[in-house]
C-alpha atoms as a PDB file:
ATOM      1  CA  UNK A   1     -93.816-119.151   8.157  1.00  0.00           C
ATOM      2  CA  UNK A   2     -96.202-117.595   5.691  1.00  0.00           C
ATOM      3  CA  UNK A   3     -95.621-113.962   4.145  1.00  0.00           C
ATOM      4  CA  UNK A   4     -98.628-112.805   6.748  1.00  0.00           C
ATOM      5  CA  UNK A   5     -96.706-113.604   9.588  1.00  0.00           C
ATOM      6  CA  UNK A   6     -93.643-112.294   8.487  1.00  0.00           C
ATOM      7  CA  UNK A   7     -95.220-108.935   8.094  1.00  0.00           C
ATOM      8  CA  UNK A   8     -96.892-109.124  11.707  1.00  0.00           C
ATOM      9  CA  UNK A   9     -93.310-109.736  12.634  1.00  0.00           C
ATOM     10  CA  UNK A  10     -92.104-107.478  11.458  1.00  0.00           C
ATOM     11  CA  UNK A  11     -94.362-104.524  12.336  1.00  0.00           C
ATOM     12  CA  UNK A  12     -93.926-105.657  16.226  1.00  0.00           C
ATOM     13  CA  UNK A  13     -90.242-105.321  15.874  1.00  0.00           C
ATOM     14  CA  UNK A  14     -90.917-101.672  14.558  1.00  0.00           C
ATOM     15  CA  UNK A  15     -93.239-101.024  17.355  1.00  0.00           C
ATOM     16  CA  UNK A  16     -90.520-102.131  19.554  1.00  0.00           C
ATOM     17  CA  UNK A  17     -87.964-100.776  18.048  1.00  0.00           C
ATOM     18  CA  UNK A  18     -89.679 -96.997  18.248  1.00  0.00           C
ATOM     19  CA  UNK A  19     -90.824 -97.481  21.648  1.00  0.00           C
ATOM     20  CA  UNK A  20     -86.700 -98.298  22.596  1.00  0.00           C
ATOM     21  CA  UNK A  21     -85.907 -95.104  20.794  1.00  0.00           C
ATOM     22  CA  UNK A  22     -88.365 -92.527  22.766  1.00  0.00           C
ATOM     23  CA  UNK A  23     -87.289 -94.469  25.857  1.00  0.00           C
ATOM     24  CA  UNK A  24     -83.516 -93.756  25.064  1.00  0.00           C
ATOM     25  CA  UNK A  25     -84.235 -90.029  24.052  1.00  0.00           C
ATOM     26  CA  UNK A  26     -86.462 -89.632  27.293  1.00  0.00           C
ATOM     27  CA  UNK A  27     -83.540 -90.259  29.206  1.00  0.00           C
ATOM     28  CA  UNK A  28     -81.314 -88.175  27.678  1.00  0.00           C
ATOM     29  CA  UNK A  29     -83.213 -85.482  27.846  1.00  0.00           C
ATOM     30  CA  UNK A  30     -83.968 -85.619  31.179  1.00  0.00           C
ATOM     31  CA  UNK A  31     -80.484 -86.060  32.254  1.00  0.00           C
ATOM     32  CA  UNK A  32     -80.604 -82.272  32.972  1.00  0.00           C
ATOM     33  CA  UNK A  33     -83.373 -82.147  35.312  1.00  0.00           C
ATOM     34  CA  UNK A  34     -83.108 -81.519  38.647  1.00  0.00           C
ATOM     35  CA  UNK A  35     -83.819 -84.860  41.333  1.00  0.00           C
ATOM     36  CA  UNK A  36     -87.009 -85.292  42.506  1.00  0.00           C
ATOM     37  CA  UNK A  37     -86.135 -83.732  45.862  1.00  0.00           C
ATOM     38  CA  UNK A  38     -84.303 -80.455  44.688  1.00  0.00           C
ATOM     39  CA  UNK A  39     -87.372 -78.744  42.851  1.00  0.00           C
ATOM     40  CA  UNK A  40     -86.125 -75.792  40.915  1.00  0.00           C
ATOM     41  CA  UNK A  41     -88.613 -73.405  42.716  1.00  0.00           C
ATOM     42  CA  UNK A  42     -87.012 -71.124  45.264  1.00  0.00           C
ATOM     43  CA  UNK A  43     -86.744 -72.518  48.625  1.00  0.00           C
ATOM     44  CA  UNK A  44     -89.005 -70.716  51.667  1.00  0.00           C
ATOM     45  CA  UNK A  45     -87.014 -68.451  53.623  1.00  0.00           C
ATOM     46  CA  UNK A  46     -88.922 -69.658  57.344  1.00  0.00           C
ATOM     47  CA  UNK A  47     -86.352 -71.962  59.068  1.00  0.00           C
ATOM     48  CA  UNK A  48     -83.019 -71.326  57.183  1.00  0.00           C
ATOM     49  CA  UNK A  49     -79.714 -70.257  58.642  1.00  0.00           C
ATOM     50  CA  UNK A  50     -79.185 -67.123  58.110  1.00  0.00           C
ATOM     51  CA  UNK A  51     -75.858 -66.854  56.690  1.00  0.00           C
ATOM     52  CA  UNK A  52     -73.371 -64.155  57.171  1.00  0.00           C
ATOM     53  CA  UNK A  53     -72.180 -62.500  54.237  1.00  0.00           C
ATOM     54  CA  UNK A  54     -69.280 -59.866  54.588  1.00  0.00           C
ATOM     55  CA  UNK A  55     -67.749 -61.518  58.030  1.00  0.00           C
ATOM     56  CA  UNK A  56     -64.212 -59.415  57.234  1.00  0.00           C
ATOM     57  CA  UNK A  57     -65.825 -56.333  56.624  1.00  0.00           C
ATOM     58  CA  UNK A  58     -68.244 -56.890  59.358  1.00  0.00           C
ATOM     59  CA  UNK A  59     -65.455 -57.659  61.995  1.00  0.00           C
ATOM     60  CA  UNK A  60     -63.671 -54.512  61.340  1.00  0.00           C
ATOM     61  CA  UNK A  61     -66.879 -52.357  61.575  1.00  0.00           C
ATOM     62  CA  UNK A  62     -67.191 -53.631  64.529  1.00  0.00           C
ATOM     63  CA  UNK A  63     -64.893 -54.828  66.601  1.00  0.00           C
ATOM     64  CA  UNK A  64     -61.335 -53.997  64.468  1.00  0.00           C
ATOM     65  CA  UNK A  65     -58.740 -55.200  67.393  1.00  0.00           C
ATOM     66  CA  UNK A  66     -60.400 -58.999  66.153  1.00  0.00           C
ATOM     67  CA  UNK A  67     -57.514 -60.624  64.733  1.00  0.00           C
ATOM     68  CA  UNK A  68     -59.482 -63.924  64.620  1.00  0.00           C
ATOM     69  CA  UNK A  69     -62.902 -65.677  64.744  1.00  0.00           C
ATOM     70  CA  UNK A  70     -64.691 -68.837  65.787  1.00  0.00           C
ATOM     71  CA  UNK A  71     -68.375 -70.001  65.170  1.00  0.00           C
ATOM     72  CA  UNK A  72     -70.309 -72.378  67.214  1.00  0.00           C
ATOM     73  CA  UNK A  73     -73.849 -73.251  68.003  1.00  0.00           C
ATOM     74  CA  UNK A  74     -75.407 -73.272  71.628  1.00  0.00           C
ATOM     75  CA  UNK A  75     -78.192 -75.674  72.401  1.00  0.00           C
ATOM     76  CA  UNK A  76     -80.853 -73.683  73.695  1.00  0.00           C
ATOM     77  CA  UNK A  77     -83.924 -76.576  73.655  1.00  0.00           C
ATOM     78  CA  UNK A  78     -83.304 -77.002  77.206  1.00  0.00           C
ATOM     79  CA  UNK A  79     -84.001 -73.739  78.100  1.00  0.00           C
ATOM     80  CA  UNK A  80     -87.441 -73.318  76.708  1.00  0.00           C
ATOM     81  CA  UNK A  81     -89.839 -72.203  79.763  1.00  0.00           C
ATOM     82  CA  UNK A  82     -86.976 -69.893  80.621  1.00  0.00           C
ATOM     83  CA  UNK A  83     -87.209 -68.312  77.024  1.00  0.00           C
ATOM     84  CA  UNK A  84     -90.913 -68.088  76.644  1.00  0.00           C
ATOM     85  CA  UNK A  85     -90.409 -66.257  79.586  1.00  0.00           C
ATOM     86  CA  UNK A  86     -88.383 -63.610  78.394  1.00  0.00           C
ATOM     87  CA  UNK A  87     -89.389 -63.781  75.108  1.00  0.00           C
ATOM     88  CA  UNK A  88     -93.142 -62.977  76.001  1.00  0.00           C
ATOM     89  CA  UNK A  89     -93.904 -66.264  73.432  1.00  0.00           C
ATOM     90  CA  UNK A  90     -93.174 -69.900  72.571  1.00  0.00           C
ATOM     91  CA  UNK A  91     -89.614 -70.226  71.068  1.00  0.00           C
ATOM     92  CA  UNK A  92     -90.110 -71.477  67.750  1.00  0.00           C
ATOM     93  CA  UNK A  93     -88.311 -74.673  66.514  1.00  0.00           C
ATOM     94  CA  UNK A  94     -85.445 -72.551  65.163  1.00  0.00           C
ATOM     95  CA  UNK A  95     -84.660 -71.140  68.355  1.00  0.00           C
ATOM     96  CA  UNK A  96     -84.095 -74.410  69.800  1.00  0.00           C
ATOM     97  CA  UNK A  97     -79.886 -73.601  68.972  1.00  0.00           C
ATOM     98  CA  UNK A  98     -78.425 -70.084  67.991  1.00  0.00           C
ATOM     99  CA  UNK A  99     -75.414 -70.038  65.720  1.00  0.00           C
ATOM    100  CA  UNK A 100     -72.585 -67.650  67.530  1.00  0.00           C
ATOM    101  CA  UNK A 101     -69.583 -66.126  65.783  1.00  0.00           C
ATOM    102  CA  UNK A 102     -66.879 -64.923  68.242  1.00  0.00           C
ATOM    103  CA  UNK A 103     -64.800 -62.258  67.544  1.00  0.00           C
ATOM    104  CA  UNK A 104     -61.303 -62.732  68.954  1.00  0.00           C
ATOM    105  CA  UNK A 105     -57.822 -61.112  69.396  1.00  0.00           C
ATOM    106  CA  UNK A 106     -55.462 -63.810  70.343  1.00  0.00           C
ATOM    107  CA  UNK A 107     -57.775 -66.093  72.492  1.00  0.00           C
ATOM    108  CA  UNK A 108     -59.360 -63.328  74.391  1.00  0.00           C
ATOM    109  CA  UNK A 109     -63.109 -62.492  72.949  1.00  0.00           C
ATOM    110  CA  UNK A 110     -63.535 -58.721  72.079  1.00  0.00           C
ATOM    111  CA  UNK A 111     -67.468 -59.528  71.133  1.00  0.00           C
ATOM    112  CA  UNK A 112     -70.056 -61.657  69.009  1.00  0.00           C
ATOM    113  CA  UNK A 113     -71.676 -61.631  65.789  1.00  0.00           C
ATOM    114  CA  UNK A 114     -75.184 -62.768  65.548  1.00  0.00           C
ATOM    115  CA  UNK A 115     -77.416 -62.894  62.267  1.00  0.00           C
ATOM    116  CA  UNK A 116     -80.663 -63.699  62.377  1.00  0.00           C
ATOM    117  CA  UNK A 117     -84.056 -63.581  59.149  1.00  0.00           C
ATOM    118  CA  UNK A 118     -86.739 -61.693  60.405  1.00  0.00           C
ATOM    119  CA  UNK A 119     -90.117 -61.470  58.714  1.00  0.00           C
ATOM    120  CA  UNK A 120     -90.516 -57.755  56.692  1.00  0.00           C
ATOM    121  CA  UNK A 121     -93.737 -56.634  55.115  1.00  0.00           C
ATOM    122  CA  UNK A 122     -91.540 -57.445  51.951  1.00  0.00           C
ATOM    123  CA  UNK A 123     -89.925 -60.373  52.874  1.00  0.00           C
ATOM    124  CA  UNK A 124     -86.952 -61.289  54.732  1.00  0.00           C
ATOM    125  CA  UNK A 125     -84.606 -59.186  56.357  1.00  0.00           C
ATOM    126  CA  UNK A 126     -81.051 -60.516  57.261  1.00  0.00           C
ATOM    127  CA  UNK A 127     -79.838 -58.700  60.331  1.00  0.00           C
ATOM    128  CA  UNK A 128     -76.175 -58.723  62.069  1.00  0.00           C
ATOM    129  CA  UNK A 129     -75.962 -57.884  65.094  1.00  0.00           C
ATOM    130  CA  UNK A 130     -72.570 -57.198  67.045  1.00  0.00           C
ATOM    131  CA  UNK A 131     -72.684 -57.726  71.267  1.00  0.00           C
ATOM    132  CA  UNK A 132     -70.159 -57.071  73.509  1.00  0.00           C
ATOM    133  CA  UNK A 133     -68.489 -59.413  75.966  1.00  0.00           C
ATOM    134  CA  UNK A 134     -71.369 -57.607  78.347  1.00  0.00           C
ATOM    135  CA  UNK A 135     -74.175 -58.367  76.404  1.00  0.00           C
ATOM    136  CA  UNK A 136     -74.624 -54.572  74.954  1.00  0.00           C
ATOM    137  CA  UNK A 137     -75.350 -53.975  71.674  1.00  0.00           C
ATOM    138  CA  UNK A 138     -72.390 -52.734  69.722  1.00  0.00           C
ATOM    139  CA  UNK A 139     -73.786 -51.954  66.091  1.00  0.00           C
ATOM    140  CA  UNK A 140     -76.760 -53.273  64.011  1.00  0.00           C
ATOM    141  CA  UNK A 141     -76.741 -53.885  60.256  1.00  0.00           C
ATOM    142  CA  UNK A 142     -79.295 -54.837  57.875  1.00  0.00           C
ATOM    143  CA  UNK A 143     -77.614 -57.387  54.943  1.00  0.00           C
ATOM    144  CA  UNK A 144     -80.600 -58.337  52.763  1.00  0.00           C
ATOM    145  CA  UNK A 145     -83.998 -57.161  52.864  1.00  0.00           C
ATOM    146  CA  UNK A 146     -86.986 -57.277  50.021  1.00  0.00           C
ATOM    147  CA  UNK A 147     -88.205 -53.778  51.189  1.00  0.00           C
ATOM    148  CA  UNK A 148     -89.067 -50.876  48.582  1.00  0.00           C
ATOM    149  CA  UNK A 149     -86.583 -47.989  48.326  1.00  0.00           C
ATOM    150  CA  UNK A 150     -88.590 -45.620  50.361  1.00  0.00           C
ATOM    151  CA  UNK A 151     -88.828 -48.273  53.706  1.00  0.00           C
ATOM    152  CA  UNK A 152     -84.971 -49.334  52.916  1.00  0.00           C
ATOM    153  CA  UNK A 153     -84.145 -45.760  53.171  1.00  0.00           C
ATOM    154  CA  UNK A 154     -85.511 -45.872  56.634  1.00  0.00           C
ATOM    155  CA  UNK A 155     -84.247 -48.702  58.354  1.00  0.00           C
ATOM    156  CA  UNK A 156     -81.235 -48.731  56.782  1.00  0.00           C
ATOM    157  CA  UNK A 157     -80.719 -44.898  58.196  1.00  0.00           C
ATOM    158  CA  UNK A 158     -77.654 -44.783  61.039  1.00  0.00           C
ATOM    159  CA  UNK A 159     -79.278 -42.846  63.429  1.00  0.00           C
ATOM    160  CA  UNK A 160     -82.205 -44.866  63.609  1.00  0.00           C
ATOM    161  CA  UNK A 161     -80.006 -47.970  63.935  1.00  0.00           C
ATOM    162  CA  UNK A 162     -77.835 -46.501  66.321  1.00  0.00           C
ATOM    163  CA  UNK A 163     -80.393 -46.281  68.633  1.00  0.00           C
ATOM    164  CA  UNK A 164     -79.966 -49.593  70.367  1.00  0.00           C
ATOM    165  CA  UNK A 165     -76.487 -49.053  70.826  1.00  0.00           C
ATOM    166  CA  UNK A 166     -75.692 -50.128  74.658  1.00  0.00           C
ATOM    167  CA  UNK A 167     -78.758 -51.840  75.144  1.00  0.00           C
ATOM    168  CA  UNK A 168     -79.510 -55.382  76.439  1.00  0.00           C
ATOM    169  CA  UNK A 169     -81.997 -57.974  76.624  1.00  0.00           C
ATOM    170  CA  UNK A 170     -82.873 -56.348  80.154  1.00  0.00           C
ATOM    171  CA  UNK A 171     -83.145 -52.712  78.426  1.00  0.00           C
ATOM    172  CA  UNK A 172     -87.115 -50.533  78.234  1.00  0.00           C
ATOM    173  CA  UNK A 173     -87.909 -52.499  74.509  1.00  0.00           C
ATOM    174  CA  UNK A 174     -90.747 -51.234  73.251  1.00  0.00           C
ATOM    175  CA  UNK A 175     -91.055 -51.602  69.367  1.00  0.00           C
ATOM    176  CA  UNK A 176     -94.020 -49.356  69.277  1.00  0.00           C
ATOM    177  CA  UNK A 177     -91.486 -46.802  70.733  1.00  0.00           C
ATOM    178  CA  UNK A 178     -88.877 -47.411  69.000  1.00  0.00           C
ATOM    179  CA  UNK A 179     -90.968 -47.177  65.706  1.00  0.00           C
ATOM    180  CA  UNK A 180     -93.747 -44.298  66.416  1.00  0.00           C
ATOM    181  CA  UNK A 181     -91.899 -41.646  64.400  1.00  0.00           C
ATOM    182  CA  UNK A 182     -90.924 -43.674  61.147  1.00  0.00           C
ATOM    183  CA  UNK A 183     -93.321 -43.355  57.903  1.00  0.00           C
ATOM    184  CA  UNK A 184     -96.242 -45.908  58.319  1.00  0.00           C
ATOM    185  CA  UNK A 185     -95.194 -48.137  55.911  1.00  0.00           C
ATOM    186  CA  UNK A 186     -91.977 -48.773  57.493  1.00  0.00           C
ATOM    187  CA  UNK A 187     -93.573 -49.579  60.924  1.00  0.00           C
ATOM    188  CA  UNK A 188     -94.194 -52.800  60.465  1.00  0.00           C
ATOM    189  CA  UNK A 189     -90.882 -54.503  58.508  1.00  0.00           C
ATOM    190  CA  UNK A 190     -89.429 -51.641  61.813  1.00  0.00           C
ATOM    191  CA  UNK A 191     -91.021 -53.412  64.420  1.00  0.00           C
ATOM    192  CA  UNK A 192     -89.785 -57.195  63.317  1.00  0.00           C
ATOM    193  CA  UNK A 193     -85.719 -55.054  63.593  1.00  0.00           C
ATOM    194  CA  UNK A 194     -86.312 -54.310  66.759  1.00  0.00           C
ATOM    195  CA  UNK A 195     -88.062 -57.697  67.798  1.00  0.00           C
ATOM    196  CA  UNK A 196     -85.207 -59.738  66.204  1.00  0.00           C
ATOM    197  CA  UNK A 197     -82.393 -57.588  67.930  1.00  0.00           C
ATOM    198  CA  UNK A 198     -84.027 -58.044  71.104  1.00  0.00           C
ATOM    199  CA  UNK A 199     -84.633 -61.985  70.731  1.00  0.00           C
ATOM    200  CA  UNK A 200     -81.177 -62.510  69.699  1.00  0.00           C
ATOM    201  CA  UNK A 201     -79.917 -61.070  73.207  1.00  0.00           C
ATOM    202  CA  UNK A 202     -82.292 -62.998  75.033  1.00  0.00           C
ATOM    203  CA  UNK A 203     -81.057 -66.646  73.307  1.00  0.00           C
ATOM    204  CA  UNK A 204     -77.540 -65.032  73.648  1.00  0.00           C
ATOM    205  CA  UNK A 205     -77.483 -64.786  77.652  1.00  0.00           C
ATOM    206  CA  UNK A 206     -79.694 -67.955  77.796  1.00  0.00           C
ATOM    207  CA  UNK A 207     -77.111 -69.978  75.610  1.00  0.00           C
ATOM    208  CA  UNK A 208     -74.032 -68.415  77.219  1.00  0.00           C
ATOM    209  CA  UNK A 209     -75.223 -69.877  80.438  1.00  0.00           C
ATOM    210  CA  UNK A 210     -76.586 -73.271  79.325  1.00  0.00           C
ATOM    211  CA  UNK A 211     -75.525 -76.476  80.196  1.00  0.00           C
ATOM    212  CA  UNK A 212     -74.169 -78.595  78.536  1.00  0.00           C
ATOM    213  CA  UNK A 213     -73.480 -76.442  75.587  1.00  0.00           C
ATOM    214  CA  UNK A 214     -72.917 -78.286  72.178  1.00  0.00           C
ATOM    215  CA  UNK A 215     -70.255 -76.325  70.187  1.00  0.00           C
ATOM    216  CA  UNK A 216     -69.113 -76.865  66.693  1.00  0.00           C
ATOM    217  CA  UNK A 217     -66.016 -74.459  66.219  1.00  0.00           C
ATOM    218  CA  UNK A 218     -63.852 -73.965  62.746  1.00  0.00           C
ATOM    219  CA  UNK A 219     -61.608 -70.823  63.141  1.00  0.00           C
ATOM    220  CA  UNK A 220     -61.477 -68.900  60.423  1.00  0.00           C
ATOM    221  CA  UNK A 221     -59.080 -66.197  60.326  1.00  0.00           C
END
């Protein structure tokens, strides 16, 4: 082997060698990367569970003889002429089941706690709604929202809240209505409250009288 070849040799194995290295230090330095299927950008809110977020507090608000609570989920895709309907509109795909949280004392139910995302001008807002045994609205809170102080200030008022207290999904809604003497700016992210508290009573009587029902319980208190 002549001293030319030697050197080509030579200057492949460097090649090599280098290419190895950025290879190896790729890898390490990607170790920390999220997988190609959990981008780091934030997720959509449209089709997420809405979680609930202070059940304890919530509960004694509420309904404070609860000494106890189970969550299931009622099938409601069976039930979809019924609900459009009601509704006025198509169910969308999320309505298809409706996540239920029972509030109990002992084994006898004392009410329900619903949550439910509704579109804002904002953003999201996470409501929780509380239904008694009837089907009458106990209380209405507002979780989360992405509205500006001066709108927050509004729906986030008690007596405007308070205002479907002992209603049902049979009860005079009328959004408009129940929104003609806010500020205009508040009408809108207003008008998706009332809409969600109003939907979630409908799929509440609808999955209450479904069958079969699909439950998935895990008692928590």
């Amino acid at each position: 082997m002549g001293p030319g070849t030697t050197a080509r040799l030579a200057a492949v194995s460097l090649v090599v060698l280098a290419g190895a290295t950025v290879w190896w230090w790729s890898l390490r330095g990607h170790r920390n990367l999220p997988a190609p299927f959990e981008p780091p950008s934030r997720i959509t809110e449209a089709g997420l569970l809405c979680p609930w977020r202070d059940p304890e507090a919530d509960l004694a608000r509420f309904f404070p003889a609860a000494n106890r609570r189970d969550t299931r989920t009622l099938i409601l895709s069976g039930r979809r002429v019924e609900l459009a309907r009601e509704l006025g509109r198509q169910p969308t795909a999320e309505e298809n089941a409706l996540q239920v949280h029972r509030a109990l004392h002992d084994n006898h139910p004392v009410g329900t706690i619903l949550t439910r995302r509704v579109k804002g001008e904002h953003g999201g807002i996470e409501l929780v709604l509380a239904v008694t045994p009837e089907g009458r609205v106990r209380g209405v809170k507002i979780q989360r929202h992405r509205e500006p102080p001066e709108v927050a200030s509004v729906l986030g008022e008690a007596g405007w809240l308070n205002r479907f207290e002992g209603r049902d999904r049979r009860s005079d809604w009328d959004a408009a209505g129940d929104c003609a003497g806010l500020p205009a700016g508040a009408r809108s992210s207003a008008q998706a409250v009332v809409e969600g508290i109003r939907s979630l009573l409908i799929l509440l009587a609808a999955g209450e009288t479904s069958s079969p029902r699909a439950h998935e319980h895990h008692d928590t208190l």
